[in-house]
Protein backbone atom coordinates (compact mmCIF):
# COMPACT_ATOMS: atom_id res chain seq x y z
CA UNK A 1 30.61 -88.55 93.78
CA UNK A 2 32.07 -87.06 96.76
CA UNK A 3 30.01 -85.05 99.34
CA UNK A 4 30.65 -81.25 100.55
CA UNK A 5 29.93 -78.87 102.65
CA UNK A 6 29.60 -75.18 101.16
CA UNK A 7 29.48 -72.49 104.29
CA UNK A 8 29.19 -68.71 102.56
CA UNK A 9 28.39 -65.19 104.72
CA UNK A 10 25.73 -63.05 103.27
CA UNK A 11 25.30 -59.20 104.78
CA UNK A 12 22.24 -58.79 107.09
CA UNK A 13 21.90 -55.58 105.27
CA UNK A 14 20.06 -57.88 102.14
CA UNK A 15 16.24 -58.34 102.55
CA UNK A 16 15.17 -62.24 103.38
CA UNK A 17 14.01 -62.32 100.00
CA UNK A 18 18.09 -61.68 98.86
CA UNK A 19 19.39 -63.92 100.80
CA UNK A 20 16.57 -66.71 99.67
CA UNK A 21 17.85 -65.42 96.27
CA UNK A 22 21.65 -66.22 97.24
CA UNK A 23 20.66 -69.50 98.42
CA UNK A 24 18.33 -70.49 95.44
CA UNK A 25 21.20 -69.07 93.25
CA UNK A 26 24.10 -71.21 94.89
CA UNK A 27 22.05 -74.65 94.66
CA UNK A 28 21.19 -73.61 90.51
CA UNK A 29 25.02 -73.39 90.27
CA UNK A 30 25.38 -76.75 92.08
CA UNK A 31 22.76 -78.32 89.92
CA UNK A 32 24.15 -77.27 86.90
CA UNK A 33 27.14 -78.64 87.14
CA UNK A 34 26.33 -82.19 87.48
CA UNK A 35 25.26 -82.15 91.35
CA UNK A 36 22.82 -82.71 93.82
CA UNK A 37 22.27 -80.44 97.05
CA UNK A 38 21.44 -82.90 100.14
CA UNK A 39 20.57 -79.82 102.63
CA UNK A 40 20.64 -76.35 103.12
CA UNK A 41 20.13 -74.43 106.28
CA UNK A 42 20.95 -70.80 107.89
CA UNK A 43 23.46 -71.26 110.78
CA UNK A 44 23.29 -68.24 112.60
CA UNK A 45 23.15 -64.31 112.25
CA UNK A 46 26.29 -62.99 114.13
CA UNK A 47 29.45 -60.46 114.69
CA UNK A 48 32.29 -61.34 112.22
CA UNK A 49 35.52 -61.54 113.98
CA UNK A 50 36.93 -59.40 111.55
CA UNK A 51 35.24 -56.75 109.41
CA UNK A 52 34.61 -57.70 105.83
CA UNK A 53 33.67 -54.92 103.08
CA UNK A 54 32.75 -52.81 105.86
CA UNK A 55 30.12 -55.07 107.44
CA UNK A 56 30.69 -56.26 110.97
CA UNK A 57 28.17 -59.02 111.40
CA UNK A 58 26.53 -61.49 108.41
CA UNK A 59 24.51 -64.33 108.12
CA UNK A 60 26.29 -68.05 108.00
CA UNK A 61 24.13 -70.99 105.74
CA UNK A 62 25.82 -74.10 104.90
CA UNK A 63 24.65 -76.57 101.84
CA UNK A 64 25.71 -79.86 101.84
CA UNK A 65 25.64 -81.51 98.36
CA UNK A 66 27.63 -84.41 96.30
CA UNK A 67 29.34 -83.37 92.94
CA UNK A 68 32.26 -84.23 90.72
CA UNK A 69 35.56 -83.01 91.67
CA UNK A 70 35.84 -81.10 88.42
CA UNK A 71 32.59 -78.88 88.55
CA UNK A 72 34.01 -77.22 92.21
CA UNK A 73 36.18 -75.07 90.51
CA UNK A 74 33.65 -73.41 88.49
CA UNK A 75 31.29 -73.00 91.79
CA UNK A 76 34.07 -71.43 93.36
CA UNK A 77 34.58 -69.23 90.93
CA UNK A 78 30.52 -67.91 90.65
CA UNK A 79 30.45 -67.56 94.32
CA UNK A 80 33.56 -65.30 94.05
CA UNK A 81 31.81 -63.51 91.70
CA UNK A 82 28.68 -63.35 93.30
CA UNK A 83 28.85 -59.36 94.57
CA UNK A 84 26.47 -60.50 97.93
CA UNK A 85 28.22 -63.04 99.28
CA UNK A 86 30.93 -61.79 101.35
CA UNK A 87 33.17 -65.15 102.16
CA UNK A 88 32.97 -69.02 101.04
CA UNK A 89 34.64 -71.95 102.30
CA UNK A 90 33.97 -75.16 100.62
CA UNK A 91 35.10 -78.60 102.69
């Protein structure tokens, strides 16, 4: 299995407690599909460059996890789905 990176932007309008649910819900997605999350962590609260769904600033966590190839896809598409989470990059 290979190993990512998954770096997503949450609003700093949620609550702690919905952005512990964003993270809780993106490693659930990553376990279900066959993977296993090495580390999570919350990068930094900040000013976007670039406003996005009218929020200037959000909150940047990466997760670092193995999967298959084949079960990125469907993460990707949950995360784009996920109304909360304003941008993901997976690497």
């Amino acid at each position: 299995m290979q190993t990512y990176e998954l770096l997503y932007i949450t609003s700093l309008q949620d609550t702690d407690a919905g952005r512990t649910a964003i993270k809780e819900q993106a490693v659930k997605l990553i376990q279900e599909a066959g993977g296993t999350v090495v580390a999570t962590r919350e990068i930094a609260r900040q000013r976007l460059s670039y406003p996005i769904k009218k929020q200037t600033a959000g909150e940047y966590a990466l997760v670092e996890f193995t999967a298959p190839g084949a079960a990125l896809r469907e993460l990707e598409r949950e995360l784009r789905l996920a109304v909360r989470v304003h941008r993901n990059l997976r690497m």
